[in-house]
N, C-alpha and C. Protein backbone atom coordinates (compact mmCIF):
# COMPACT_ATOMS: atom_id res chain seq x y z
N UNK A 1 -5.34 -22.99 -1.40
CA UNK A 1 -5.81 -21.62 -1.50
C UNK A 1 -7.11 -21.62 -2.28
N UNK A 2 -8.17 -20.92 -1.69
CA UNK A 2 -9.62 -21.01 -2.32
C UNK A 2 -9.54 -19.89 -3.10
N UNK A 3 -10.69 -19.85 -4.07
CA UNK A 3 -10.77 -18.80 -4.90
C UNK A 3 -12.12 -18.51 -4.44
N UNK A 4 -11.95 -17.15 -4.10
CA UNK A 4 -13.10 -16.49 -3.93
C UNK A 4 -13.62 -15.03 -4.77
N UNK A 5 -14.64 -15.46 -5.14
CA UNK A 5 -15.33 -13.75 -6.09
C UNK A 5 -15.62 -12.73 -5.44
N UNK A 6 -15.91 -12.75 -4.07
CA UNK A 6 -15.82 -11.69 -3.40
C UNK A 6 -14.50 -10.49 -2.76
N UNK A 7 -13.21 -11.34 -3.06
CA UNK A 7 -12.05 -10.57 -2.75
C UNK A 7 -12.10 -9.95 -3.88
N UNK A 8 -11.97 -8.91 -4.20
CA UNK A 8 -10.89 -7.82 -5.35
C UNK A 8 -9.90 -7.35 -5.01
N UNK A 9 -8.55 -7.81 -5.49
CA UNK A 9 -7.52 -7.57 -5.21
C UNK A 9 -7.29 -5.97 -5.46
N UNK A 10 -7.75 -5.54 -6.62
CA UNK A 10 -7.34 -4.02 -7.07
C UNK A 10 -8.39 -3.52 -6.92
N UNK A 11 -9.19 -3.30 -5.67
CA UNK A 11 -10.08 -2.07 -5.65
C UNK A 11 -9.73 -0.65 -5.55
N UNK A 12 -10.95 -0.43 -6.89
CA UNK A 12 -10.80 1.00 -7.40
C UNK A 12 -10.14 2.24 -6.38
N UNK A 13 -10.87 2.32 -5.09
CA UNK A 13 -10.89 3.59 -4.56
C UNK A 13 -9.34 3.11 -3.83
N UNK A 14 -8.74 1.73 -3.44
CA UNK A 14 -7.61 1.43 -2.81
C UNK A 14 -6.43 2.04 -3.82
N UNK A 15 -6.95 2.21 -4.85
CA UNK A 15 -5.69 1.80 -6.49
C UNK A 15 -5.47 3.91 -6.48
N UNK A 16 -6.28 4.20 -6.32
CA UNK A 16 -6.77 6.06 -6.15
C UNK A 16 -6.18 6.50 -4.86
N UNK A 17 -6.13 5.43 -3.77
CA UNK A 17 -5.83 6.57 -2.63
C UNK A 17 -4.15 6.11 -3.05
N UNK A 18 -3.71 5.04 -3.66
CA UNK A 18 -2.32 4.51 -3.82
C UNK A 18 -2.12 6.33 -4.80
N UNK A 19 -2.24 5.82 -5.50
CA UNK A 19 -2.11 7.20 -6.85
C UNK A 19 -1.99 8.01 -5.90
N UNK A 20 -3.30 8.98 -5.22
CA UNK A 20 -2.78 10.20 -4.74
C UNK A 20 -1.77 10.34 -3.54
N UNK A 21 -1.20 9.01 -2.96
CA UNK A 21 -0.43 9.16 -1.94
C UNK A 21 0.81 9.30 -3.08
N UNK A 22 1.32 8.39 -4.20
CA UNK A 22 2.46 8.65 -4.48
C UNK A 22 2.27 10.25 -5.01
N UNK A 23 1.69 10.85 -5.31
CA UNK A 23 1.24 12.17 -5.95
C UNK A 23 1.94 12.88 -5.11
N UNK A 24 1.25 13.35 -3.98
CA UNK A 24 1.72 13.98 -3.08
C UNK A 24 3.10 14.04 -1.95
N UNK A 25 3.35 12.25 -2.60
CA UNK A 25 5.33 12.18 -1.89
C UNK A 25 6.10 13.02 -2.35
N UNK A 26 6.13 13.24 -3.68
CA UNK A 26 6.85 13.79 -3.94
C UNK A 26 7.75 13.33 -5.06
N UNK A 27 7.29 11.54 -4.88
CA UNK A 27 8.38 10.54 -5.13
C UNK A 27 8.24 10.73 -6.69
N UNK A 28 9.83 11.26 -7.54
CA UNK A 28 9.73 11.22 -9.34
C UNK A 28 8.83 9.79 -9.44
N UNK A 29 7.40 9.25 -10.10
CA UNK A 29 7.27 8.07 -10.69
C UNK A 29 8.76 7.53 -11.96
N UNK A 30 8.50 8.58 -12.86
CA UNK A 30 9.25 7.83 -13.57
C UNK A 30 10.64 7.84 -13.79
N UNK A 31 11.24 7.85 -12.50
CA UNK A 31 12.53 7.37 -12.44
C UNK A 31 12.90 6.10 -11.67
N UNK A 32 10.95 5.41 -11.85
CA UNK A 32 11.32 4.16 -11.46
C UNK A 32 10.97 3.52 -12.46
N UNK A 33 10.78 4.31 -13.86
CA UNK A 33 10.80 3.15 -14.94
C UNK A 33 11.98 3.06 -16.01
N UNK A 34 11.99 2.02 -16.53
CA UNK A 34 13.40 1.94 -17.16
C UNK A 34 13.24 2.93 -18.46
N UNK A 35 14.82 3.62 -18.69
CA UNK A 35 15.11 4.61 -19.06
C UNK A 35 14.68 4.08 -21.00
N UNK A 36 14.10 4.97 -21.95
CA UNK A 36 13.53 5.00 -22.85
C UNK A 36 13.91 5.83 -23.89
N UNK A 37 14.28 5.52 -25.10
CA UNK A 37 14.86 6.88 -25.81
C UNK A 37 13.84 7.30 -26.52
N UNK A 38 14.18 8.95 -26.05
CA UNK A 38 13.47 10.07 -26.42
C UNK A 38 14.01 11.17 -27.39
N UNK A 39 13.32 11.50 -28.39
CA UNK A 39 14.15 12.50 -29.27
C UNK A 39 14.14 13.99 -28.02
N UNK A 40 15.29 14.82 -28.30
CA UNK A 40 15.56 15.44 -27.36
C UNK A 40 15.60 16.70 -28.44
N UNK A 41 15.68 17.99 -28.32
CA UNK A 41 16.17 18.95 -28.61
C UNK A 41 17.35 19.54 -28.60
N UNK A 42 18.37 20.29 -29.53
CA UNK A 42 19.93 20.16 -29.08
C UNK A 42 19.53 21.46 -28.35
N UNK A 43 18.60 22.32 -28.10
CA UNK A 43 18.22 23.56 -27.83
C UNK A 43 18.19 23.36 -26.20
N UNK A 44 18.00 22.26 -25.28
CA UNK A 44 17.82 22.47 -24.30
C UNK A 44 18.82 22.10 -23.37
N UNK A 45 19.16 22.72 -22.44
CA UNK A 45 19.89 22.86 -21.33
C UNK A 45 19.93 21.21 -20.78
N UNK A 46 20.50 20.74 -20.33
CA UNK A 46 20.21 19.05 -19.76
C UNK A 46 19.63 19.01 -18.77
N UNK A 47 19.30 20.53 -17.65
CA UNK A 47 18.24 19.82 -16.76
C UNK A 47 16.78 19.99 -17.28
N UNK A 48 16.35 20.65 -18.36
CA UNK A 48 15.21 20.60 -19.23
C UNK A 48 15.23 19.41 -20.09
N UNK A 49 16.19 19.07 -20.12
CA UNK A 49 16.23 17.50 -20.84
C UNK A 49 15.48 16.49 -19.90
N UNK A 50 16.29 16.57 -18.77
CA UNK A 50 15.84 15.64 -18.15
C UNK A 50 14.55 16.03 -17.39
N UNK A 51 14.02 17.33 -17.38
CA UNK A 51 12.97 17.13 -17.34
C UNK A 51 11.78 16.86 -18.00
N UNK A 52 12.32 17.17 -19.31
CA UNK A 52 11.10 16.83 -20.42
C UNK A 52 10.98 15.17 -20.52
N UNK A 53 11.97 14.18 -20.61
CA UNK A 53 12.18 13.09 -20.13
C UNK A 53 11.35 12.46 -18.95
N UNK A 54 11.34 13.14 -17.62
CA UNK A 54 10.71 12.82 -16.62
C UNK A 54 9.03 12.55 -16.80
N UNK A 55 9.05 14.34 -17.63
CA UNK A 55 7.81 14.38 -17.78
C UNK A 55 7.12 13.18 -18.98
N UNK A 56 8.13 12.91 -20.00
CA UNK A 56 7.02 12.14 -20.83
C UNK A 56 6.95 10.50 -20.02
N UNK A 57 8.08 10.22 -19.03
CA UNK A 57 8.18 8.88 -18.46
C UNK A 57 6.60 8.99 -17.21
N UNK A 58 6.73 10.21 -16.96
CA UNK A 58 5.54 10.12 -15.77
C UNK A 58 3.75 9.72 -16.41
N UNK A 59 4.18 10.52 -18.10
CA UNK A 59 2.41 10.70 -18.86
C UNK A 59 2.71 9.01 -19.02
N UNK A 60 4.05 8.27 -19.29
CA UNK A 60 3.78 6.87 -20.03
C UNK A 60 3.13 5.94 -19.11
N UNK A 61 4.19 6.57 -17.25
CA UNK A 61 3.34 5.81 -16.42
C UNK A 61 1.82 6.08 -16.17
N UNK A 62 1.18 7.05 -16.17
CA UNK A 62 -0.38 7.01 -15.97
C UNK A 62 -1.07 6.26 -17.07
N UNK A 63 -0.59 6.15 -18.16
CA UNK A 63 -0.94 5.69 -19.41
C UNK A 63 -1.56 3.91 -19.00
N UNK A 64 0.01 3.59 -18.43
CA UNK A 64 -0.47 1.95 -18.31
C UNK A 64 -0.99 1.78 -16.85
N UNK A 65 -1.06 2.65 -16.02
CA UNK A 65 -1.83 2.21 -14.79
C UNK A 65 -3.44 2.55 -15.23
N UNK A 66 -3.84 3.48 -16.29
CA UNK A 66 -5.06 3.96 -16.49
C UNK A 66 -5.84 2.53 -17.76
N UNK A 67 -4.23 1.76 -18.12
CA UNK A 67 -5.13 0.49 -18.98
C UNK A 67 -5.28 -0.57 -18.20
N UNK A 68 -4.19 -0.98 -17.49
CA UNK A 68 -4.43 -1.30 -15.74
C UNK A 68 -5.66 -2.08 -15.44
N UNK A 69 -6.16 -0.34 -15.05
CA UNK A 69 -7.69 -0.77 -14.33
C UNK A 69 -8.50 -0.40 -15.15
N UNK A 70 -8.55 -0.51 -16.56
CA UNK A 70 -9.21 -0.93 -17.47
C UNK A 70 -9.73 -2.04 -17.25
N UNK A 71 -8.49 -2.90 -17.67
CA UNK A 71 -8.72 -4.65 -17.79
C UNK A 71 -9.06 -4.68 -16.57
N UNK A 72 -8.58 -4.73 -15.27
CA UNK A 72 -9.11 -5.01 -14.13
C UNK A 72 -10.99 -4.77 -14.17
N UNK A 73 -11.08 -2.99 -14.33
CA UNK A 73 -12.93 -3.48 -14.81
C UNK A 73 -13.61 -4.01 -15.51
N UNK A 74 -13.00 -4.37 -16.42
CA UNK A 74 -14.05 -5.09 -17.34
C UNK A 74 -13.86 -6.77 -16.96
N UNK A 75 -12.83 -7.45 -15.95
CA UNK A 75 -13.72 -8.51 -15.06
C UNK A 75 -12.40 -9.53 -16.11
N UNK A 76 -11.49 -9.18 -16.74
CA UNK A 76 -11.00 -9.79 -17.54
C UNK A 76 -10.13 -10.82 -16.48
N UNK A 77 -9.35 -10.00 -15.38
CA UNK A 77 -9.02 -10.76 -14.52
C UNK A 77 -9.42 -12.12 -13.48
N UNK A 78 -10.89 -11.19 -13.25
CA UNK A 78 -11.73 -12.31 -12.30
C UNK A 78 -11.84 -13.60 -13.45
N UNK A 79 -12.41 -13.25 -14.81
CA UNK A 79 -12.62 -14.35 -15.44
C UNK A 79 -11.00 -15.57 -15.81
N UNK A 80 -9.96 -14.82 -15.94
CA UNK A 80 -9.14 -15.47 -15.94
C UNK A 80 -8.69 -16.41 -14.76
N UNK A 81 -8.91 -15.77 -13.60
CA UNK A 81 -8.76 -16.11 -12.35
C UNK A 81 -9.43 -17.35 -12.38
N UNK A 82 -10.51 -17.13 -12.69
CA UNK A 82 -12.25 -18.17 -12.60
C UNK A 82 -11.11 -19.80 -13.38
N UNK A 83 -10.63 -19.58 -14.58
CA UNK A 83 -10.47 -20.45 -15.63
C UNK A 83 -9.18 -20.78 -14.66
N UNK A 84 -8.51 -20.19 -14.26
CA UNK A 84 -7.34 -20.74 -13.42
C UNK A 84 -7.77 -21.92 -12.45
N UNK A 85 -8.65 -21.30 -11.84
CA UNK A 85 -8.94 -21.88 -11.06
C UNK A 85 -9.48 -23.62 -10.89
N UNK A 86 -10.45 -23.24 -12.01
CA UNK A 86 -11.44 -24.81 -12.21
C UNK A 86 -10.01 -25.59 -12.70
N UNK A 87 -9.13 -25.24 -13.48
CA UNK A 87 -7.89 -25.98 -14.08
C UNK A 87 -7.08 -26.66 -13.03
N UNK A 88 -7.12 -25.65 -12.21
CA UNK A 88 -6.22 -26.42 -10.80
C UNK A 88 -6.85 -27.22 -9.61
N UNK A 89 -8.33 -27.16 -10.01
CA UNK A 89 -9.11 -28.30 -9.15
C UNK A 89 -9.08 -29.56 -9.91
N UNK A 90 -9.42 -28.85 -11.43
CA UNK A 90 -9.29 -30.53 -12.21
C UNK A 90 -7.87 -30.98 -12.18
N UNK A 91 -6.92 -30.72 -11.77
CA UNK A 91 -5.94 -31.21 -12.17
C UNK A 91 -5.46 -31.72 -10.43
N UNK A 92 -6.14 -30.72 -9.32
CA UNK A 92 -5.99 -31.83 -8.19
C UNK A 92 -7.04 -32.99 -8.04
N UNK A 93 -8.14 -33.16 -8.81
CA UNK A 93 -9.06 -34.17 -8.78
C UNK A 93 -7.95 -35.78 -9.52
N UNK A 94 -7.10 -34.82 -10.73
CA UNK A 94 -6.59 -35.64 -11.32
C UNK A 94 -5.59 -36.73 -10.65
N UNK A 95 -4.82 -35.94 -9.99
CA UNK A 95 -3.56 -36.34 -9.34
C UNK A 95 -3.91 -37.38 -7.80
N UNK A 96 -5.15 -36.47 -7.20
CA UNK A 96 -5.74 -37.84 -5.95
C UNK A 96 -5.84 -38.97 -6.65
N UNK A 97 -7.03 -39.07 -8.10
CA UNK A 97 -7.05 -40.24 -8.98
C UNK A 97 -6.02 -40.72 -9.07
N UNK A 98 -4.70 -40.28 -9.34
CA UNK A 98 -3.59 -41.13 -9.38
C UNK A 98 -2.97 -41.57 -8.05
N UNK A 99 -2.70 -41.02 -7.47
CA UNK A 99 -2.04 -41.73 -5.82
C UNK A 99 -3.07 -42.52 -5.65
N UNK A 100 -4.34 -42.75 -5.61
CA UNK A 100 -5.43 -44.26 -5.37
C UNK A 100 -5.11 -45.65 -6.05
């Protein structure tokens, strides 16, 4: 498998139309993340529970998709990628050296 600088796996506007499609499913986000304890109010009814719940699980998910593609822009990936990479050529340069 080659490494190439021209693929971007997480392009921006691909990562945006993802976002506004789940937006508009309908689909709860964060009742696909694992459940988190939240101080609750004894004042509220349990389906205001669980929606205040929903709601702070949905702000936590935008939270880490918005640091996400942070790191993704600032190239932190490509450069890691980069260092992956040369590691696994030197180390197949290494290994032909040995079967010779």
């Amino acid at each position: 498998m080659s490494f190439s600088k021209d693929v971007k796996p997480l392009a921006l506007s691909a990562t945006l139309r993802d976002l506004a499609l789940l937006r508009v499913s309908g689909l709860d986000v964060a009742s696909l993340l694992p459940p988190t304890s939240t101080m609750q109010t004894p004042s509220l009814t349990s389906s205001d529970a669980v929606s205040e719940g929903t709601v702070a699980r949905s702000y936590e998910f935008a939270e880490q998709a918005r640091a996400a593609i942070k790191i993704y822009n600032r190239g932190d990936t490509e450069k890691i990628g980069g260092d992956v990479e040369a590691i696994r050529s030197r180390v197949e340069e290494l290994s032909k050296g040995l079967q010779e």
